[in-house]
Protein backbone atom coordinates (compact mmCIF):
# COMPACT_ATOMS: atom_id res chain seq x y z
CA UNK A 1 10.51 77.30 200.81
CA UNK A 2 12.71 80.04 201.91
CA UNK A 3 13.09 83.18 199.85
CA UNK A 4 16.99 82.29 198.63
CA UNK A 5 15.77 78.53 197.15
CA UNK A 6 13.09 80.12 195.83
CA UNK A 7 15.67 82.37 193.88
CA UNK A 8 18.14 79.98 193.16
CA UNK A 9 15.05 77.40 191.24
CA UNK A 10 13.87 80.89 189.67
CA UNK A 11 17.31 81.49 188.32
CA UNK A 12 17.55 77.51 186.96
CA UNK A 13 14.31 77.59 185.54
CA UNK A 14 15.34 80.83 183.64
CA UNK A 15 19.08 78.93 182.33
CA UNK A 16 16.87 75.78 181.69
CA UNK A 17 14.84 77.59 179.19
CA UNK A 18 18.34 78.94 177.58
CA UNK A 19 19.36 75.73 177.14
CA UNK A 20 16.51 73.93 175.51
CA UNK A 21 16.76 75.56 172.34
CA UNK A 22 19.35 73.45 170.50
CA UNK A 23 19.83 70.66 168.27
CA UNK A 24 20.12 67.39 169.45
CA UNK A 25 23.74 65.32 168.19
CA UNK A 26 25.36 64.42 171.27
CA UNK A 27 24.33 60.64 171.76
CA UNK A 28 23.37 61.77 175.25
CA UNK A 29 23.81 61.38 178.32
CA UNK A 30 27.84 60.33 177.29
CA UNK A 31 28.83 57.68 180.36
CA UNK A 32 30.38 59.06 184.11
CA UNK A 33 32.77 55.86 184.95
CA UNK A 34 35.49 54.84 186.73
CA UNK A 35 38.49 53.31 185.90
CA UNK A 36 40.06 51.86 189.02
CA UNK A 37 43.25 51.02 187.93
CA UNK A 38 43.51 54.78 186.79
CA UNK A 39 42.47 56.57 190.18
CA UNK A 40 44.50 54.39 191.94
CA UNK A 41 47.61 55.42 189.64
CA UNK A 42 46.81 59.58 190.67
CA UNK A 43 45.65 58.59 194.34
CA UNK A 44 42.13 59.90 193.88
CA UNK A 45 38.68 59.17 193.85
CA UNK A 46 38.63 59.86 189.76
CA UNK A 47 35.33 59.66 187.78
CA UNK A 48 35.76 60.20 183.93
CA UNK A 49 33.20 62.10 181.94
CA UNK A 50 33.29 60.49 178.50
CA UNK A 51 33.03 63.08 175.97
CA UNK A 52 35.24 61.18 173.46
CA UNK A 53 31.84 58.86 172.92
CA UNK A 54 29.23 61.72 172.33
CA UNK A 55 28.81 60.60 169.08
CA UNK A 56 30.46 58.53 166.26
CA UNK A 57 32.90 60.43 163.51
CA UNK A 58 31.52 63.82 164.72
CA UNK A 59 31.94 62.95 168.36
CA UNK A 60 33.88 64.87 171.00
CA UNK A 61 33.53 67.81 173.08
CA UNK A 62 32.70 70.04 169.87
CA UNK A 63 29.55 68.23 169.40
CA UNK A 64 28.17 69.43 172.60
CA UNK A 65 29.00 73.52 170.94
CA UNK A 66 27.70 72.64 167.95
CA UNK A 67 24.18 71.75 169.08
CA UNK A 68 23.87 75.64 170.03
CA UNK A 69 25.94 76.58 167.28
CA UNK A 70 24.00 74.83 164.46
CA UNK A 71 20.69 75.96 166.06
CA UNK A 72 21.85 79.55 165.86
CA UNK A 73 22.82 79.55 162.52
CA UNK A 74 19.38 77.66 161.45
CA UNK A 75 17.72 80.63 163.55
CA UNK A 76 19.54 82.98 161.07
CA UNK A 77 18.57 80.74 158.07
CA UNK A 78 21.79 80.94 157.59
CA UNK A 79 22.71 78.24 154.39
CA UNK A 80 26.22 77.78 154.60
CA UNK A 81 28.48 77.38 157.96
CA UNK A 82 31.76 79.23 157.92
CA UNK A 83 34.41 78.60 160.24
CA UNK A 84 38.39 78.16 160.54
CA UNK A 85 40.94 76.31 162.48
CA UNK A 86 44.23 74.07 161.82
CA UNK A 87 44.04 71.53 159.17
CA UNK A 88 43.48 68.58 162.18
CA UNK A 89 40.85 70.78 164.44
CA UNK A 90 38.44 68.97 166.02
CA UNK A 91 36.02 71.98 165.91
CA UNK A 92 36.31 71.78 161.71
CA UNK A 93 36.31 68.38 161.69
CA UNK A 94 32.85 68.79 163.76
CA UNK A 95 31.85 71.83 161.77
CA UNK A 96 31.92 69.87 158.77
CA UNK A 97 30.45 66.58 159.50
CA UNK A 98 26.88 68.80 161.15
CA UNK A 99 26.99 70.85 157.91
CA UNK A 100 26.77 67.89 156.30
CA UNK A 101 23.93 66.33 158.51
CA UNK A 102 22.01 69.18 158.11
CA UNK A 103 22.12 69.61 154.49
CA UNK A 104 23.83 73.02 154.88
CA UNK A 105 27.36 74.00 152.63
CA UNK A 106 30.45 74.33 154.87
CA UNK A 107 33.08 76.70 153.96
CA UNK A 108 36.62 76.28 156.19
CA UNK A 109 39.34 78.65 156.56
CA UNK A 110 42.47 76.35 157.45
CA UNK A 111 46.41 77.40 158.10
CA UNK A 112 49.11 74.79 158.45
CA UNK A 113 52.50 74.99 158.39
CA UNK A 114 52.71 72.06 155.69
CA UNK A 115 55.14 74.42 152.75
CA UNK A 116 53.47 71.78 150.06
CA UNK A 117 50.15 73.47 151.43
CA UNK A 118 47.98 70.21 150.84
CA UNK A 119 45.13 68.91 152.71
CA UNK A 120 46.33 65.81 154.69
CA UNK A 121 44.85 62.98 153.98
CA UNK A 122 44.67 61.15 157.58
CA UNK A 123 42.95 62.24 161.18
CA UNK A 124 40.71 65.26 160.60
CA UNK A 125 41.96 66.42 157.75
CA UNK A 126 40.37 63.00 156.25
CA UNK A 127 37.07 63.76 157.99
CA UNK A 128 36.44 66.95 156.10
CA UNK A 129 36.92 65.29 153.19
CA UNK A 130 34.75 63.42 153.11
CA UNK A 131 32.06 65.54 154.57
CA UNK A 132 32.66 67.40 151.14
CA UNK A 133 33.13 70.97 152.66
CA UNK A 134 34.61 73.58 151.01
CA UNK A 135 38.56 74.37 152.27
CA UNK A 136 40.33 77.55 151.43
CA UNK A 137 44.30 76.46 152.83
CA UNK A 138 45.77 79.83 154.23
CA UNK A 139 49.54 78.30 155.20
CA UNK A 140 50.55 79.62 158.81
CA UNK A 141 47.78 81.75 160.37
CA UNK A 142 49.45 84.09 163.75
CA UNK A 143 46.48 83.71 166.60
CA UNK A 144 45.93 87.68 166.00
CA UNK A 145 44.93 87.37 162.86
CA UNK A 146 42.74 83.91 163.16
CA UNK A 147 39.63 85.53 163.42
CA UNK A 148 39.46 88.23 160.51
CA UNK A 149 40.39 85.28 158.65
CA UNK A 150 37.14 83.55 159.29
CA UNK A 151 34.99 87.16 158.97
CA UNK A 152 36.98 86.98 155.27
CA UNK A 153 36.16 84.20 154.23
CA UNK A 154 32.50 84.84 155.61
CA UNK A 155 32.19 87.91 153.29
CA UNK A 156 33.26 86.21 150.41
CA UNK A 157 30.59 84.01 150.67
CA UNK A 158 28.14 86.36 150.96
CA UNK A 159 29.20 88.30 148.03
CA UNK A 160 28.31 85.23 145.86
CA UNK A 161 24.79 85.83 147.81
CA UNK A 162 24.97 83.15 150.09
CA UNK A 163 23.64 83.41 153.69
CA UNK A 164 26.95 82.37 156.07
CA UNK A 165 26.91 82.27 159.57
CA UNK A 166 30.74 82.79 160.59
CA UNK A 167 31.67 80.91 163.90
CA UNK A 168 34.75 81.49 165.61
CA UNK A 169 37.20 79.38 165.77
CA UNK A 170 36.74 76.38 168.16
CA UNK A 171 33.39 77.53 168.60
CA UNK A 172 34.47 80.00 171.26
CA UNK A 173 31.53 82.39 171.43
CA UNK A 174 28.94 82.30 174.39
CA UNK A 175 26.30 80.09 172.03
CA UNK A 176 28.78 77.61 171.70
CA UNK A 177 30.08 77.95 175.54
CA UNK A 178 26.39 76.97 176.30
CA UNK A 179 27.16 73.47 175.33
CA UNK A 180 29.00 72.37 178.50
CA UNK A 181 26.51 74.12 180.82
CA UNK A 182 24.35 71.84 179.42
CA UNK A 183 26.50 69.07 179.92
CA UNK A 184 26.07 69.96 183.85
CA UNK A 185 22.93 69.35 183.31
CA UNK A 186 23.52 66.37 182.23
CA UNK A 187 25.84 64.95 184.79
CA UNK A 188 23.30 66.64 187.19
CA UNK A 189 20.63 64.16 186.56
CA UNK A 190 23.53 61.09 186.26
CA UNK A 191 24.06 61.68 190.16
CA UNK A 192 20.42 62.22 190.63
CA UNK A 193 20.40 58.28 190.13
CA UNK A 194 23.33 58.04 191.67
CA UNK A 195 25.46 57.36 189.29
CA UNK A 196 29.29 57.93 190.38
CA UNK A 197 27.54 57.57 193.87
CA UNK A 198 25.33 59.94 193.59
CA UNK A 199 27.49 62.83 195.68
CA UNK A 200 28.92 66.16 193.89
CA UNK A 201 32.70 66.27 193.02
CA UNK A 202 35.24 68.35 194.92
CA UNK A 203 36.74 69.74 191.21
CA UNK A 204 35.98 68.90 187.52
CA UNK A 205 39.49 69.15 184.99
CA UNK A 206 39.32 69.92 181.22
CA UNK A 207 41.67 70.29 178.72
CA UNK A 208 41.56 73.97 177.52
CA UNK A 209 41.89 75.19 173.97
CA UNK A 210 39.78 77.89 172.89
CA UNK A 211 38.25 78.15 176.61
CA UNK A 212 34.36 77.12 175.82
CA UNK A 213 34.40 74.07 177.69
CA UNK A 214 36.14 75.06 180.93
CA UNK A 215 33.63 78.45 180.98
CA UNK A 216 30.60 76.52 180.55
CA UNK A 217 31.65 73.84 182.76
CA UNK A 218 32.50 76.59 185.75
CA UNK A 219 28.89 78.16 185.19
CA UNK A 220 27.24 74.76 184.41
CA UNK A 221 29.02 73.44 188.13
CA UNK A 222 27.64 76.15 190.06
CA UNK A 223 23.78 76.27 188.32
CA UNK A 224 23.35 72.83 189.19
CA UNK A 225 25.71 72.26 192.06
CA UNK A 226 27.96 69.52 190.78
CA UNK A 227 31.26 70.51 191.70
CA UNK A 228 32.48 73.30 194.19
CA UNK A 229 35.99 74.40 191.10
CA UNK A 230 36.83 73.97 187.59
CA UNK A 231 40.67 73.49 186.71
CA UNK A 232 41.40 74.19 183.32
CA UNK A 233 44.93 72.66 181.20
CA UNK A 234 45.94 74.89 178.74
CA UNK A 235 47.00 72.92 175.77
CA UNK A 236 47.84 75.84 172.94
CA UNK A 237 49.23 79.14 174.43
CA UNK A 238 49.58 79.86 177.61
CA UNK A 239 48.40 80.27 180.68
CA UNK A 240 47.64 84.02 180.86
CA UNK A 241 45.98 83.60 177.60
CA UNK A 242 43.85 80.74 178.38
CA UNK A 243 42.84 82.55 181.95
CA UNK A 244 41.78 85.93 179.54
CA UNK A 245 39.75 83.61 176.91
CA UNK A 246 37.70 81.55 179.95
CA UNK A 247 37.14 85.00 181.90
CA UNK A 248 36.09 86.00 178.52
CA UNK A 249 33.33 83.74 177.88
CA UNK A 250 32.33 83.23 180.95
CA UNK A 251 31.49 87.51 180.68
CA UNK A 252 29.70 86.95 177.91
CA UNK A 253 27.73 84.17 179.04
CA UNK A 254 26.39 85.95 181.79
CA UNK A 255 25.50 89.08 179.85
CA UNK A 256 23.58 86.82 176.85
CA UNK A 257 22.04 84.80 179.69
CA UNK A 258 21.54 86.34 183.14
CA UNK A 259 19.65 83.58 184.69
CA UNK A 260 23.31 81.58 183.98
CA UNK A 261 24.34 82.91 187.49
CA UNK A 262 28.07 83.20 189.05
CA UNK A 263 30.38 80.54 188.24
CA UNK A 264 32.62 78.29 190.74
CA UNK A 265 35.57 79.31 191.51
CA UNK A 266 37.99 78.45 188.39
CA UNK A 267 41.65 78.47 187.51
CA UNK A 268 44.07 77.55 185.00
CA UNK A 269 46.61 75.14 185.56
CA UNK A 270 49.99 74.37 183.17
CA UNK A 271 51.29 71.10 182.70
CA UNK A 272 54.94 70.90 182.71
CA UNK A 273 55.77 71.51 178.98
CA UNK A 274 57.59 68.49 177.76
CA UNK A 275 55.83 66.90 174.45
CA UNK A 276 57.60 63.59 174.70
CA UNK A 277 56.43 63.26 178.72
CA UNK A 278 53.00 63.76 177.48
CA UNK A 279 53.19 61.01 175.06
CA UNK A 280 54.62 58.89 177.35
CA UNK A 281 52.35 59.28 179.81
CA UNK A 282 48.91 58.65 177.36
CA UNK A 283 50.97 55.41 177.07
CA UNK A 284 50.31 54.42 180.56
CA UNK A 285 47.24 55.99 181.04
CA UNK A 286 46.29 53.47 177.50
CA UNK A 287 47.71 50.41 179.53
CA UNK A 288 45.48 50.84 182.40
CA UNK A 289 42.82 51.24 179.96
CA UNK A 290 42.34 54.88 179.32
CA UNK A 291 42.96 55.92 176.04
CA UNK A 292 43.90 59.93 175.76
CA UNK A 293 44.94 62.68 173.12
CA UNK A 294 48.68 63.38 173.95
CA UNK A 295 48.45 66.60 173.21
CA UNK A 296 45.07 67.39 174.83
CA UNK A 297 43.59 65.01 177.11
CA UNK A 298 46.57 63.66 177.85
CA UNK A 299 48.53 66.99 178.70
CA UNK A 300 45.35 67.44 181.19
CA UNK A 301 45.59 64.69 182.98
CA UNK A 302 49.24 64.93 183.30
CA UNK A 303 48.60 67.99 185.14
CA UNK A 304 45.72 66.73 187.51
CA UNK A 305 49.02 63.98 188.22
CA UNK A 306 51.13 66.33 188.68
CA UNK A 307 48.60 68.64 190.85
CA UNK A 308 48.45 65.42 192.86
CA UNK A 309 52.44 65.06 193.65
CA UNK A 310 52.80 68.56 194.34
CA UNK A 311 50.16 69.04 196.40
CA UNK A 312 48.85 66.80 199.29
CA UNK A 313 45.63 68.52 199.57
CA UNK A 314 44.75 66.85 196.62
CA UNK A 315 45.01 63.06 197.68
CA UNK A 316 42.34 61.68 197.62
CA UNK A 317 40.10 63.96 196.69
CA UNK A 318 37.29 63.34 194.50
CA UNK A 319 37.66 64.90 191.20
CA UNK A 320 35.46 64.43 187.58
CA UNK A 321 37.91 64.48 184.80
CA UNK A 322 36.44 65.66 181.19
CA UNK A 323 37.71 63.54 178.26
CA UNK A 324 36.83 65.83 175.92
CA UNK A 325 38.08 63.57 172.56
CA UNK A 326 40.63 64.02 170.32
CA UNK A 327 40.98 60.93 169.35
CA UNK A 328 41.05 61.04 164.99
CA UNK A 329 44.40 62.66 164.96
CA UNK A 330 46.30 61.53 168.10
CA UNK A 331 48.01 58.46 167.13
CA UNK A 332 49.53 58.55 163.62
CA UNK A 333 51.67 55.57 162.17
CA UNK A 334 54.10 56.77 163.50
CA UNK A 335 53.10 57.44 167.16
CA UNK A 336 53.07 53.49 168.12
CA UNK A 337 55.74 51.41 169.11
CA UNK A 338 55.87 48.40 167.32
């Protein structure tokens, strides 16, 4: 075998070993499908990764972080998981249901701009209540001051000599970021069988919040050659932000974990910012039988679309979208037409 192959199974073996260490939620492997009347709609060879469906009330893409995340804290013997986010985050919602299934306490750190400064009642919010974790409601959080709101709370709880294990919000740290290499992994062996017929995919797109998913996903595509870019959709912040917090994690990947390699090349894409477009278009996507976040999924795919119209390089191509969830708070009573 020549010397690089022998290097480049060396270096797999090595992430391999990284990644086995976790717990196991994610009703794995999540399906790779197609949805003709979808790909026809963008003009491309689409494939959809559906992370909506790795598992049931916990699901989404925070289920794949929290298999790292959950193992790290148990590694700590840590008794109580501390984390923060908006009263309808996925990643609390998700923090809160494994806390639960693990028989740990869950302390949250949540800012809304509701001025009653109650706990809704619906989406998320109606999750973590019934996962019985423990909320402290902080009103409007700035972005600056997020994370020394978590490392607060954290010390609290360990002044009532508890053992927390803080976690940042949306599980951005490299143990989290971890989870979507392994999902490479995982799509990896789908086209091993030849699932999605069996070739590797000219890009992969993901929503992008707190950047885990897109960095593991650009390291996961180049350890196990599924995909030659990753285009990431901001959908909080901007795009300058979202390009620091992926180059970020990516950074710290590959210091934790050398064997995770280089990734693929990676950038960050905006969708046109228009809240009511984005809500029309999860309509459509819904009608040909996609069903998307608005504000996250649906802003993504919007932007693959509009990638598509802009750009004729991209008919055609062959392209794995993420659907990385969402799904608990996206369509309120009000979101519907009757």
């Amino acid at each position: 075998m020549p010397l690089r192959r022998l290097v480049t199974h060396a270096c797999r073996d090595g992430l391999v070993q990284a990644l086995d260490p976790r717990c196991r939620f994610v009703h794995a492997p999540t399906p790779l499908v197609r949805i003709p009347r979808v790909a026809e709609r963008l003009g491309l060879d689409l494939w959809i990764k559906r992370d909506d469906v790795t598992g049931g009330a916990e699901g989404g893409c925070m289920l794949r972080k929290a298999e790292f995340l959950a193992h790290d804290a148990l590694r700590q013997h840590a008794d109580v998981l501390v984390t923060g986010g908006h009263v309808q985050s996925d990643h609390v919602r998700v923090t809160a249901l494994v806390a639960a299934m693990l028989g740990l306490r869950c302390e949250l750190a949540l800012w809304s701009n509701d001025p009653a400064g109650l706990l809704p009642r619906t989406g998320n919010a109606a999750l973590v209540r019934l996962s019985g974790a423990h909320v402290r409601l902080l009103g409007p959080v700035v972005p600056s001051r997020r994370a020394s709101a978590i490392d607060s709370l954290a010390s609290d709880v360990t002044r009532r000599g508890l053992r927390p294990c803080a976690i940042p919000e949306g599980g951005a740290s490299w143990v989290g970021t971890l989870g979507y290499v392994q999902a490479c992994r995982e799509i990896r062996r789908q086209l091993n069988v030849g699932l999605a017929g069996g070739a590797r995919f000219d890009a992969i797109v993901v929503a992008c919040a707190s950047g885990g998913c897109a960095a593991g996903l650009a390291l996961g595509a180049a350890a196990f050659d599924i995909a030659d870019e990753v285009v990431a959709v901001p959908v909080e912040g901007d795009v300058i932000s979202a390009r620091c917090a992926v180059g970020r994690l990516i950074d710290e990947v590959s210091r934790a974990v050398p064997s995770a390699g280089r990734p693929v090349a990676w950038h960050v894409v905006g969708a046109p910012a228009a809240e009511e477009t984005d809500r029309n278009f999860a309509r459509d996507m819904a009608c040909l039988g996609l069903v998307l976040d608005p504000h996250t999924t649906g802003k993504a795919l919007r932007a693959l679309a509009n990638l598509v119209r802009e750009d004729g390089r991209w008919v055609g191509r062959r392209v794995l979208f993420v659907h990385t969830g969402g799904l608990p708070v996206s369509w309120g009573e009000d979101s519907v037409d009757e």
